[in-house]
Structures are given as structure tokens and as C-alpha cells.
N, C-alpha and C. Protein backbone atom coordinates (compact mmCIF):
# COMPACT_ATOMS: atom_id res chain seq x y z
N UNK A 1 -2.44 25.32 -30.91
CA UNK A 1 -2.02 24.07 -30.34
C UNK A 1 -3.08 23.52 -29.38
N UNK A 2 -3.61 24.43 -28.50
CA UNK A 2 -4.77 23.85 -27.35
C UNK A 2 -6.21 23.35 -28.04
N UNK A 3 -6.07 24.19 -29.76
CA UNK A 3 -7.34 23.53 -29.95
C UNK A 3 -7.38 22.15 -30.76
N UNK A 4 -5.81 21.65 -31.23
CA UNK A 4 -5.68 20.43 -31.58
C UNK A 4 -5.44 19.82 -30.62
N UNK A 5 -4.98 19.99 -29.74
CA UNK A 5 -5.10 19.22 -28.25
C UNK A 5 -6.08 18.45 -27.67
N UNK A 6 -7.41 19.32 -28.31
CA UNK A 6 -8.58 19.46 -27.17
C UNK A 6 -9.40 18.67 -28.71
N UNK A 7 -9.09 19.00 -29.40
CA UNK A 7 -9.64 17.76 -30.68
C UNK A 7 -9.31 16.27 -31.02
N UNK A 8 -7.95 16.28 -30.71
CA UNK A 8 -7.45 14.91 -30.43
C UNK A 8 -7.83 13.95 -29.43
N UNK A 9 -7.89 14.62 -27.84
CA UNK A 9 -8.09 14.31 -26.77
C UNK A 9 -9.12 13.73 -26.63
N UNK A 10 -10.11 14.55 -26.45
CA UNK A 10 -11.50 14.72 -26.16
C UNK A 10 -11.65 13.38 -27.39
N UNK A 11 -11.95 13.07 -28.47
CA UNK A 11 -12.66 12.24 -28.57
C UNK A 11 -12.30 10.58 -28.27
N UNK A 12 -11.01 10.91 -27.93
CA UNK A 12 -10.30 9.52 -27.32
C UNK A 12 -10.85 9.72 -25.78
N UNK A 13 -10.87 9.89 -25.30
CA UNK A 13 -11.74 10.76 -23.96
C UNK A 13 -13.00 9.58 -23.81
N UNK A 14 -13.91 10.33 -24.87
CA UNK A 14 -15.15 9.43 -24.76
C UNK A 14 -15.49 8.45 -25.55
N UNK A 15 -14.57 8.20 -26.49
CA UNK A 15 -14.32 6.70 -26.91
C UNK A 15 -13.80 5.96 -25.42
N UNK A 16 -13.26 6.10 -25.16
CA UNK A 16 -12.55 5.36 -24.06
C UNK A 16 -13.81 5.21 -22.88
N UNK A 17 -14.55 6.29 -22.63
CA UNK A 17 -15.42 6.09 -21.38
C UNK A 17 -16.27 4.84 -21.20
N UNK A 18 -16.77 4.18 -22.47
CA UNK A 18 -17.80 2.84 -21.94
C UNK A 18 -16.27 1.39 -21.50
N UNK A 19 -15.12 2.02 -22.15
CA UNK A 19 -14.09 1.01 -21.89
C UNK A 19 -13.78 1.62 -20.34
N UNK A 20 -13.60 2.48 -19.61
CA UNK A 20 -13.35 2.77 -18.43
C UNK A 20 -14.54 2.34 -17.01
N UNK A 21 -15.41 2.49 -18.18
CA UNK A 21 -16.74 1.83 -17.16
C UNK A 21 -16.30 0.83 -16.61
N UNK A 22 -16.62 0.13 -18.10
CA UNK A 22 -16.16 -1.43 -17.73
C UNK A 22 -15.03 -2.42 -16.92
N UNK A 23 -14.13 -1.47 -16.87
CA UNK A 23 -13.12 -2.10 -15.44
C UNK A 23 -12.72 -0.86 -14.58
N UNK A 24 -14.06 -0.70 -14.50
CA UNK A 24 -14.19 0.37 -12.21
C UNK A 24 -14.32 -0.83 -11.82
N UNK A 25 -13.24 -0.84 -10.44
CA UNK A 25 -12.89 -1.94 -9.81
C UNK A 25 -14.33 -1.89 -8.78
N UNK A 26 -14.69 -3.11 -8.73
CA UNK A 26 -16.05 -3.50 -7.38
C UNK A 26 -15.45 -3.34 -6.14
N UNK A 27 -15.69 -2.27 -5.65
CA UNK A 27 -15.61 -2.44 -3.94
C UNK A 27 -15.42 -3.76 -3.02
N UNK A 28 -17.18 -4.17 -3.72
CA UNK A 28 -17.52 -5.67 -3.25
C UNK A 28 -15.62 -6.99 -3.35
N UNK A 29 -15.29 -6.79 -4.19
CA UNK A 29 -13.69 -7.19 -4.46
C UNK A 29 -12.54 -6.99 -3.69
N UNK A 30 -12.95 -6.01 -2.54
CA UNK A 30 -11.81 -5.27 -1.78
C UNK A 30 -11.71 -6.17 -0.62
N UNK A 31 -10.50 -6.21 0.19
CA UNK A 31 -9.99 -7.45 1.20
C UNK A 31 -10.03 -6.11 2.21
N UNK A 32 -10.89 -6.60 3.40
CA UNK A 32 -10.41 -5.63 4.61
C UNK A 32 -9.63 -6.31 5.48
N UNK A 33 -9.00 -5.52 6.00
CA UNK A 33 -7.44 -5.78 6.73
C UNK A 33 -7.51 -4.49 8.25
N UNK A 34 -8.05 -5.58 9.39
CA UNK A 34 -7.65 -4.71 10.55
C UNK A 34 -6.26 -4.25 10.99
N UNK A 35 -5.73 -3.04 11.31
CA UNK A 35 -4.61 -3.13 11.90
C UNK A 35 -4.68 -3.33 13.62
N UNK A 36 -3.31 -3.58 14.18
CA UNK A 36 -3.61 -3.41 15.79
C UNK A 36 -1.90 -3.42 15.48
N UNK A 37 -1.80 -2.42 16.97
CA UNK A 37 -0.83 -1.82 17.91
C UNK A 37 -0.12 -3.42 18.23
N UNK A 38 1.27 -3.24 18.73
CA UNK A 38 1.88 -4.41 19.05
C UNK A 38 1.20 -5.03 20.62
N UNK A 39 0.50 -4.07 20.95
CA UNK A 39 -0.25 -4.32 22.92
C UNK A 39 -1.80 -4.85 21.81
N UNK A 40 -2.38 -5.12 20.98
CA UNK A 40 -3.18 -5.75 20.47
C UNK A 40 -4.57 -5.24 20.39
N UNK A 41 -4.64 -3.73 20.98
CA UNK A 41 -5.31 -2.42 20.44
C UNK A 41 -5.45 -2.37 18.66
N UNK A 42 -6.89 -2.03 18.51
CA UNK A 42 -6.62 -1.88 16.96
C UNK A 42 -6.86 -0.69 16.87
N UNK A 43 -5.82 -0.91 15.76
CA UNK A 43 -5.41 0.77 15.49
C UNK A 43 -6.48 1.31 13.97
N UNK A 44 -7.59 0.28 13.40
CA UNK A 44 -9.00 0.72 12.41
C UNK A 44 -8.14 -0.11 11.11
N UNK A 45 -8.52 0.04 10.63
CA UNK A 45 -8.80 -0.75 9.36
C UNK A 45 -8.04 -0.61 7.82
N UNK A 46 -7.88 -1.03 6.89
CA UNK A 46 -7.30 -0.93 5.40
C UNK A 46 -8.38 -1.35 4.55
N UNK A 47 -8.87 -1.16 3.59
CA UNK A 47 -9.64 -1.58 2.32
C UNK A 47 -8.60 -1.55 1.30
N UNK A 48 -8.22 -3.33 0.78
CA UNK A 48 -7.03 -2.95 -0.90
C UNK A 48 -8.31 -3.33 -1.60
N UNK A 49 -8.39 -2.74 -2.12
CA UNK A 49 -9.40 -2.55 -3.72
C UNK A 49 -8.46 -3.44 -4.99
N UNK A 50 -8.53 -4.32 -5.60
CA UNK A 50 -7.95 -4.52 -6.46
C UNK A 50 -8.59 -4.13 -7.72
N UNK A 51 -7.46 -3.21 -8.72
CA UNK A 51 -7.57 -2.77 -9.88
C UNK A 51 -6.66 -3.70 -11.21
N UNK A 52 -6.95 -2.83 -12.29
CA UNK A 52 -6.57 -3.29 -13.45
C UNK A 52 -5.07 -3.02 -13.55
N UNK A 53 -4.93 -2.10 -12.89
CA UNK A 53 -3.08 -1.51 -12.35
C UNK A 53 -2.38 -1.61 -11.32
N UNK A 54 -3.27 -2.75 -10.30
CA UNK A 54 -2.94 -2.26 -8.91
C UNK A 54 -3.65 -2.38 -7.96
N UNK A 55 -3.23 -1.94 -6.78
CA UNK A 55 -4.51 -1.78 -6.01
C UNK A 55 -4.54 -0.67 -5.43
N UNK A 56 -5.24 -0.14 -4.68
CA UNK A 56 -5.95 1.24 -4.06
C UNK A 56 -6.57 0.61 -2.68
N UNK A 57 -5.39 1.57 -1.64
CA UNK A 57 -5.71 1.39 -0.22
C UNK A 57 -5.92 2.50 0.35
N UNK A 58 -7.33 2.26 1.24
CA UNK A 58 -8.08 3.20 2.08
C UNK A 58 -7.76 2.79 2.92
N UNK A 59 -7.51 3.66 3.96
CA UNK A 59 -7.16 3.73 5.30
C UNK A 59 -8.44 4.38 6.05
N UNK A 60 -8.30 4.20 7.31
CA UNK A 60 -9.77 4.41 8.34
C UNK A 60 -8.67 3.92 9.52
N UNK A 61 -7.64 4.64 10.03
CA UNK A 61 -6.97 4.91 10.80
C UNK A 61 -7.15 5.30 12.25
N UNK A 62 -6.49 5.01 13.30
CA UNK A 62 -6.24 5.65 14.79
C UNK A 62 -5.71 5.06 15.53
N UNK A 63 -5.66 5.79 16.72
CA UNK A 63 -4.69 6.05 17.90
C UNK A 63 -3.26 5.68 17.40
N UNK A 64 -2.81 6.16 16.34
CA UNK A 64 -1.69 6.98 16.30
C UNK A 64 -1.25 7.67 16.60
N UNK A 65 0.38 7.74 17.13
CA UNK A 65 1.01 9.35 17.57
C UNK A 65 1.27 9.78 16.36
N UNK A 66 0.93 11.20 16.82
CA UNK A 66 0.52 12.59 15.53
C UNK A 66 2.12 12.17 14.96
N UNK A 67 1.85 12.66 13.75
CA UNK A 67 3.37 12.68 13.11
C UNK A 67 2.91 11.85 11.63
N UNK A 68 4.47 12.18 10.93
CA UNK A 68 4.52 11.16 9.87
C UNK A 68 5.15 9.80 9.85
N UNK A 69 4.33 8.67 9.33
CA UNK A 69 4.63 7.40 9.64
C UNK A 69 5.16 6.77 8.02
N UNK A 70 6.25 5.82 8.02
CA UNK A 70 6.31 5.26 7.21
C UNK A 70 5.19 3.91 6.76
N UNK A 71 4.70 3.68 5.63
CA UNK A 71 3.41 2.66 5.50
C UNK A 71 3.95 2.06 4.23
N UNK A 72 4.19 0.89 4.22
CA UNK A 72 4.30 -0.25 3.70
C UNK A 72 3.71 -1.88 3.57
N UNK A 73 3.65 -2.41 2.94
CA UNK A 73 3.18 -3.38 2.25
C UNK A 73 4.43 -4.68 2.64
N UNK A 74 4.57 -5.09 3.11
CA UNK A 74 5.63 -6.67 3.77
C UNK A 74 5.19 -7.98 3.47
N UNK A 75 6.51 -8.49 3.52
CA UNK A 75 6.24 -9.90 2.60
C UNK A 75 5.64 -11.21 2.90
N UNK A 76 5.40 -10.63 4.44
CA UNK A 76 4.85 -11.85 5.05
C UNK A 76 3.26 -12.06 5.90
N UNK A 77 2.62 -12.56 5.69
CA UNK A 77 1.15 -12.16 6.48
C UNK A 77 1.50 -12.79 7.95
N UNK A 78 1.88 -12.02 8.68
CA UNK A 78 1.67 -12.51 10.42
C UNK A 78 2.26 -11.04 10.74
N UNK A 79 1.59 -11.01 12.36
CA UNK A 79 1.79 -10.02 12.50
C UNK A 79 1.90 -10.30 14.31
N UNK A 80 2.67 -11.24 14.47
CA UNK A 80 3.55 -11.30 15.95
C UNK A 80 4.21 -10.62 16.57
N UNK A 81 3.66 -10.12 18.18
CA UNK A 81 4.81 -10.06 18.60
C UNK A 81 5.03 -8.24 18.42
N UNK A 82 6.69 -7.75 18.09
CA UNK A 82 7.14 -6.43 17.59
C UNK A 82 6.27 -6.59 16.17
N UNK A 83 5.77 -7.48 15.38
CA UNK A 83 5.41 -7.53 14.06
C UNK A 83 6.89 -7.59 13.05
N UNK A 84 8.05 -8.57 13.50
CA UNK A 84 8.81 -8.18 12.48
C UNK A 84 8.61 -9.92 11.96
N UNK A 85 8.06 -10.14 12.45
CA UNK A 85 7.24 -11.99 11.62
C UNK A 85 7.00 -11.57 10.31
N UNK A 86 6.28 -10.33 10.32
CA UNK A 86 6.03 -9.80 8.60
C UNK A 86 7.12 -9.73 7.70
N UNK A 87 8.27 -9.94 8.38
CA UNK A 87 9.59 -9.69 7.47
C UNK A 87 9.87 -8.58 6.79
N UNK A 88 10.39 -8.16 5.93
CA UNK A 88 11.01 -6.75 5.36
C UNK A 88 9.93 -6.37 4.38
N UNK A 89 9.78 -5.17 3.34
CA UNK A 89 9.05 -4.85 2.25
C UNK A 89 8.83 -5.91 1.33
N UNK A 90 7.85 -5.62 0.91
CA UNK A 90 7.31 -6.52 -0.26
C UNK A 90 8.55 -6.40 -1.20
N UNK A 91 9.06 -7.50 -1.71
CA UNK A 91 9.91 -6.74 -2.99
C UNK A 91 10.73 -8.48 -3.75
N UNK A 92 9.38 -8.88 -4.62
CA UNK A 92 9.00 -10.38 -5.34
C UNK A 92 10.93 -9.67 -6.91
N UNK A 93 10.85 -8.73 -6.85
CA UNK A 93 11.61 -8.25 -7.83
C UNK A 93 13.13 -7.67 -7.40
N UNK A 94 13.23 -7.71 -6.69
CA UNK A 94 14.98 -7.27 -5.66
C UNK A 94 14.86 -5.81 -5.88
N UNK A 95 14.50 -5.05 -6.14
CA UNK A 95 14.39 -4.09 -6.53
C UNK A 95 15.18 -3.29 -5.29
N UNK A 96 16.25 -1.91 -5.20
CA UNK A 96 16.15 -1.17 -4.20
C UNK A 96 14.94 -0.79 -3.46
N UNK A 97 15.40 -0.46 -2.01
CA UNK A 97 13.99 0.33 -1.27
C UNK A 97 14.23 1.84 -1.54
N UNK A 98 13.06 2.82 -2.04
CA UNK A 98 13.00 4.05 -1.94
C UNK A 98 12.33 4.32 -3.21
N UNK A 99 11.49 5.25 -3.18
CA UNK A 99 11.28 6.52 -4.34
C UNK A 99 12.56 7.05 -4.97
N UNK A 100 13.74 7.36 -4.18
CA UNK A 100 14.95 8.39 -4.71
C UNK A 100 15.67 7.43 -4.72
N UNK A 101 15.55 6.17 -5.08
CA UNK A 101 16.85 5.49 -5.50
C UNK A 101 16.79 5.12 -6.65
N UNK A 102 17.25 5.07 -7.97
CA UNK A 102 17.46 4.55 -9.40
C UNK A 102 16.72 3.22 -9.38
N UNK A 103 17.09 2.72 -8.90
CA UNK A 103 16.79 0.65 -9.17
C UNK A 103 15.94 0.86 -8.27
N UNK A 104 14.88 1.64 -7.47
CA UNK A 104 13.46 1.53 -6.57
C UNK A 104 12.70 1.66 -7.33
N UNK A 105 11.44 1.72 -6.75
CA UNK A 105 11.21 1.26 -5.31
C UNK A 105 11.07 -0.51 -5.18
N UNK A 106 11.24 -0.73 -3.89
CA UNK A 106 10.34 -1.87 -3.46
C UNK A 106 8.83 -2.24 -4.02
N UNK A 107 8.30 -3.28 -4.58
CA UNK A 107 6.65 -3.12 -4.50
C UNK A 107 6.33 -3.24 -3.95
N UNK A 108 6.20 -2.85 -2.17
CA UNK A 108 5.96 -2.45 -1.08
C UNK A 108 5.79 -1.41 -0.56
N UNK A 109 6.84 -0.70 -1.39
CA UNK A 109 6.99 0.47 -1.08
C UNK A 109 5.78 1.85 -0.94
N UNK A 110 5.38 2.37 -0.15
CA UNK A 110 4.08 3.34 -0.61
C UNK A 110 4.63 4.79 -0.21
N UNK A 111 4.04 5.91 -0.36
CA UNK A 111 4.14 7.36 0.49
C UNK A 111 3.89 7.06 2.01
N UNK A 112 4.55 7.84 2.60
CA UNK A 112 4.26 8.08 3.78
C UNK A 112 3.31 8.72 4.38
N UNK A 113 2.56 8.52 5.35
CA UNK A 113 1.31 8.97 5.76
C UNK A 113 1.47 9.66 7.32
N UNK A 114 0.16 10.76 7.59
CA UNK A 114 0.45 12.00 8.51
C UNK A 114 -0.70 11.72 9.68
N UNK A 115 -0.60 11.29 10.48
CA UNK A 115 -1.51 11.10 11.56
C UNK A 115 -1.57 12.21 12.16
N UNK A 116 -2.77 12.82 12.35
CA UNK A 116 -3.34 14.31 13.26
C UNK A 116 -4.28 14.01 13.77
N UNK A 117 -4.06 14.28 15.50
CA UNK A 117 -4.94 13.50 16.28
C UNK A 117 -5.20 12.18 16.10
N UNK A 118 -4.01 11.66 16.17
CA UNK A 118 -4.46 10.06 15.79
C UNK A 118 -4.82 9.58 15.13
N UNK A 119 -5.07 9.97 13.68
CA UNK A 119 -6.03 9.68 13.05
C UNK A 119 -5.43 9.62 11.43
N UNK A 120 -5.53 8.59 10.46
CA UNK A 120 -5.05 8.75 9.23
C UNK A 120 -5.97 8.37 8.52
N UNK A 121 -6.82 8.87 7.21
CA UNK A 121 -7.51 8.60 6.45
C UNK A 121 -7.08 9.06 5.13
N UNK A 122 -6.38 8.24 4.49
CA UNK A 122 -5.90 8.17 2.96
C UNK A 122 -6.42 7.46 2.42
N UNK A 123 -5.65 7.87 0.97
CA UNK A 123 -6.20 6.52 -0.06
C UNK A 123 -4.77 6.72 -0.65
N UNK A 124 -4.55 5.23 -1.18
CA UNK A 124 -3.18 5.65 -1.41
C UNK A 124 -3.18 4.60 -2.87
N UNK A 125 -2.60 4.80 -3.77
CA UNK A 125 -2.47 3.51 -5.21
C UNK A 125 -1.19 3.17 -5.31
N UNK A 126 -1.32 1.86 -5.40
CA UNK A 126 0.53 0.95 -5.52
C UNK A 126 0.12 0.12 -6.62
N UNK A 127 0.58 0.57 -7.37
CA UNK A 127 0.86 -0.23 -9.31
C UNK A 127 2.12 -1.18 -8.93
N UNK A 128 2.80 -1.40 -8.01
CA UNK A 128 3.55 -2.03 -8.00
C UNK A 128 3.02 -3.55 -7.57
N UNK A 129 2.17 -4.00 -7.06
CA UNK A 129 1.10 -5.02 -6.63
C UNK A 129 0.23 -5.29 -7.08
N UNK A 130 -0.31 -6.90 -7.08
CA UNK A 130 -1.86 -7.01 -7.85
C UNK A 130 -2.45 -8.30 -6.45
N UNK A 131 -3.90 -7.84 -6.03
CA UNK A 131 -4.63 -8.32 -5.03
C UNK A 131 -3.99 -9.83 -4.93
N UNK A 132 -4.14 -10.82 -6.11
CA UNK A 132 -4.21 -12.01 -6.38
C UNK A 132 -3.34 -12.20 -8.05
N UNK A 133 -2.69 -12.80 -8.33
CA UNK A 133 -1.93 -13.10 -9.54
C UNK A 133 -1.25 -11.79 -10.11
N UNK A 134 -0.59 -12.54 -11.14
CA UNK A 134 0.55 -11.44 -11.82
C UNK A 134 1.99 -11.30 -11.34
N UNK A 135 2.78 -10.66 -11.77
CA UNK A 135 4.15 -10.86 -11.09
C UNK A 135 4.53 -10.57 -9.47
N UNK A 136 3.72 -9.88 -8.40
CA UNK A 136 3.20 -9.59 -7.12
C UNK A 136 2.09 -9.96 -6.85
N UNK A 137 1.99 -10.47 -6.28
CA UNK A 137 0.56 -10.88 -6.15
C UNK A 137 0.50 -10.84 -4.51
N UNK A 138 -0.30 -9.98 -4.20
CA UNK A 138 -0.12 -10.45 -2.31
C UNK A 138 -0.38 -11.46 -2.05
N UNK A 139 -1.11 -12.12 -2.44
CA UNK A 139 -1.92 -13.71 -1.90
C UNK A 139 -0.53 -15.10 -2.25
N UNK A 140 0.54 -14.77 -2.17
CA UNK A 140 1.45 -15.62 -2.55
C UNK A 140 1.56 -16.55 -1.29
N UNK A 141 2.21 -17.63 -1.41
CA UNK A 141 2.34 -18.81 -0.15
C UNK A 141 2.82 -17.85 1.26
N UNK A 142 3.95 -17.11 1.39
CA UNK A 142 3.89 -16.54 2.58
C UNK A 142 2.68 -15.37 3.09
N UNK A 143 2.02 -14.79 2.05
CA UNK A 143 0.73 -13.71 2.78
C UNK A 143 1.53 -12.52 2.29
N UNK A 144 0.86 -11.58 3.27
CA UNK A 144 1.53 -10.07 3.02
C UNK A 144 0.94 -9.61 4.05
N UNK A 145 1.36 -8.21 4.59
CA UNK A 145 0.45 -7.21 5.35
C UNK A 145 0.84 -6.06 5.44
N UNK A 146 0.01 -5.14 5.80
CA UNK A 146 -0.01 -3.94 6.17
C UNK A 146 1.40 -3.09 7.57
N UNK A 147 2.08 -2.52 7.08
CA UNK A 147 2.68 -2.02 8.32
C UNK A 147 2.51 -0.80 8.65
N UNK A 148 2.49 -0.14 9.75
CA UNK A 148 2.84 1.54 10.18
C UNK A 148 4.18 1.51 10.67
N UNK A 149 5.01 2.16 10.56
CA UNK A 149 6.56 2.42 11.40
C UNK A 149 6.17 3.55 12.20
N UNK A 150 6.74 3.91 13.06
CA UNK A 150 7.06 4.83 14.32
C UNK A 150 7.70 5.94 13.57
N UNK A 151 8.41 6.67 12.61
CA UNK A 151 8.58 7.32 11.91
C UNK A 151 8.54 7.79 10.09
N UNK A 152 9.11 8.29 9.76
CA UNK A 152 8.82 8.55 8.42
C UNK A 152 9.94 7.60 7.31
N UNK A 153 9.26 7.42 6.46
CA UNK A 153 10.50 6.83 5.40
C UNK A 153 11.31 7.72 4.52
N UNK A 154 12.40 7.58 4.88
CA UNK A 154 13.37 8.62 3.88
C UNK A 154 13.52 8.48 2.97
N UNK A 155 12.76 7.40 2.21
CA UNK A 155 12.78 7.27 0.94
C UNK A 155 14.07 6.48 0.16
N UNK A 156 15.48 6.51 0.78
CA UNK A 156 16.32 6.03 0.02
C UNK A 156 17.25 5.10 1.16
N UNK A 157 17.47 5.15 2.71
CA UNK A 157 18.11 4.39 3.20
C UNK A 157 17.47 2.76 2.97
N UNK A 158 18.52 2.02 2.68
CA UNK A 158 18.31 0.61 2.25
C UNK A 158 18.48 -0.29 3.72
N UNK A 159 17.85 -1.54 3.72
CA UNK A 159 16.59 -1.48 2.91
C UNK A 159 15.65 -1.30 3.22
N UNK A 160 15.33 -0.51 4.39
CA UNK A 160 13.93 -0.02 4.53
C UNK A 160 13.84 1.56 4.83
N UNK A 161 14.02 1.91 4.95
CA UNK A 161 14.04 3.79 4.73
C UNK A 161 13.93 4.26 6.12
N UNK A 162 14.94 3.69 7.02
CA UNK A 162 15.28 4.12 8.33
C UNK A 162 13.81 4.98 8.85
N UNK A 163 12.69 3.99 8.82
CA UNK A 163 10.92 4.67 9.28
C UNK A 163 11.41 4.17 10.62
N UNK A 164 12.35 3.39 11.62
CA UNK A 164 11.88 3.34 12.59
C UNK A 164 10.66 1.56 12.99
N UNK A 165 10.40 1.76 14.55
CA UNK A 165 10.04 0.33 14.98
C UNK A 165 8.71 0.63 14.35
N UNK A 166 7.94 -0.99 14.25
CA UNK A 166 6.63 -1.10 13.87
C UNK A 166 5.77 -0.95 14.60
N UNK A 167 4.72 0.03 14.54
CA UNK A 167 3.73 0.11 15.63
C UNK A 167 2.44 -0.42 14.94
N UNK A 168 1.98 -0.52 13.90
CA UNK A 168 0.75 -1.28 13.74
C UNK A 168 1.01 -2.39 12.61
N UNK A 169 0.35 -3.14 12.42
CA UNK A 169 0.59 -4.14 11.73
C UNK A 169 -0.88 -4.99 11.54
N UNK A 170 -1.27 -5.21 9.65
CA UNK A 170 -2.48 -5.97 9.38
C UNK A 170 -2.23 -6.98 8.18
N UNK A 171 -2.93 -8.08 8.51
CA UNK A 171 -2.64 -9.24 7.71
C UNK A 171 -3.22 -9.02 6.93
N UNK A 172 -2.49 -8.84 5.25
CA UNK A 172 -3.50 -8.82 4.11
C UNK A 172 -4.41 -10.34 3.56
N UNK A 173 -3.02 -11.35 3.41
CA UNK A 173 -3.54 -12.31 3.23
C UNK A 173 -2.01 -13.05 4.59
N UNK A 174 -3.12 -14.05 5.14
CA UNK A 174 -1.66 -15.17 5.95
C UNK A 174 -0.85 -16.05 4.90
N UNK A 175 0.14 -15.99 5.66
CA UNK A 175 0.95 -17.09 4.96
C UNK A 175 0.17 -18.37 5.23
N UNK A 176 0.40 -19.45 3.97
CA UNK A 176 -0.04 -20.39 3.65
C UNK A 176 0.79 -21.86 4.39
């Protein structure tokens, strides 16, 4: 079985590689997005990379309290104030909020992320979003942005996964 596996595979493998070349997403393409603390401290930076599935966010994180934070994607680009101007999760599709709920997630929705020493450096991919056009599109008339919550997302309390107040907050695109 492993060696029809590995015969089948493999040459779809490298048939496929000059097609995989060809849409590696350009860096140069990626929107940076500062975050800052609600006292207007920035708390470092986001890179969304837009892909052929999605996008792919790097984080370059700090002065966070250590712990796990809920990180989401919101429907609104402003970031006033407590930051609840950003309004609730991204979610263009009604979809439940959570990983563990049937009808989830939100396309907002992401994993939760672990600050040690202040500090978070992920990369994280949300197929549920596209940079600019398609059925999500962050760049829509209200914007979008980046949030951190003060705790973790439980994944299934509606509709936002009881993460707790917003402590950082970055404008992906402003509302229009």
C-alpha cells in the first residue's frame, strides 16, 4: 500500500510544484497593522499576507500579560476608546462563534495565542477571509481589525467565546 501511495503521490507532488510556485503569496502584498493597548502604548505589529486560501498573520507582539489571549479578526476598522468601536467578530456569513460549535466558526474567528514575557510571535492562517474581495473580504465599507482579549476564547460561548475585555486593538483596513 505505501508503495502505491508513494507512486501516486509523489508524481502529483511535482507536477504540482511549478503550479505552487506560481501562487507563493508576495510578502511585498502583506498590509501591516500596528496594535496599541487601550492607554495608546503599542503593543508591535501584525503582517496579513494575502493568499490563494486566505490569509496568513504574523504577529511581532508585546507588553502583554503572560497568559493566553483570545485573537480575533472584527468587523469594524476603528479602534477607540475600550476598542469596542471594532464591534463583534468578523462574521459577513452569521455563522456561530467557536471552533466546537456545529454552525462555527465566525470568519473572525482564529486560535488563541500565549504571551510569555510579554511577548507573542505566531503565525497563524484564517481560510475563512480574503485580504480584498471574495465572500469576506476585510477591506469591506466598514474596515476590519485586529483584536487581543484579556483572556482566552472558549471556543463555543456565543457570541464571542467569553475571552474577556479588549486590551490591544489594530486597524486592518478603516471603515470607509
Amino acid at each position: 500500500m505505501q508503495k502505491f501511495l508513494a507512486a501516486a503521490v509523489i508524481p502529483m507532488l511535482l507536477a504540482a510544484g511549478p503550479a505552487l510556485a506560481q501562487t507563493t503569496p508576495d510578502m511585498g502584498d502583506a498590509k501591516k497593522v500596528e496594535l496599541k493597548g487601550t492607554d495608546g502604548t503599542s503593543m508591535g505589529t501584525a503582517s496579513v499576507v494575502p493568499t490563494a486560501h486566505g490569509v496568513i498573520i504574523e504577529t511581532d507582539l508585546q507588553n502583554l500579560p503572560d497568559g493566553v489571549h483570545g485573537f480575533h479578526i472584527h468587523e469594524t476598522g476603528a479602534c477607540d476608546g475600550d476598542f469596542t468601536s471594532a464591534g463583534g467578530h468578523y462574521n459577513p456569513s452569521g455563522a456561530d462563534h467557536g471552533y466546537l460549535m456545529e454552525a462555527g466558526p465566525h470568519a473572525g474567528d482564529m486560535p488563541n495565542v500565549t504571551a510569555i514575557d510579554g511577548a507573542v510571535k505566531v503565525t497563524v492562517f484564517n481560510g475563512g477571509v480574503s485580504l480584498t474581495g471574495g465572500e469576506a473580504p476585510l477591506d469591506d465599507e466598514d474596515g476590519s481589525a485586529l483584536l487581543i482579549h484579556s483572556g482566552a476564547d472558549d471556543y463555543a460561548s456565543q457570541p464571542s467565546g467569553d475571552a474577556g475585555s479588549r486590551i490591544a486593538c489594530g486597524v486592518i483596513f478603516p471603515a470607509r
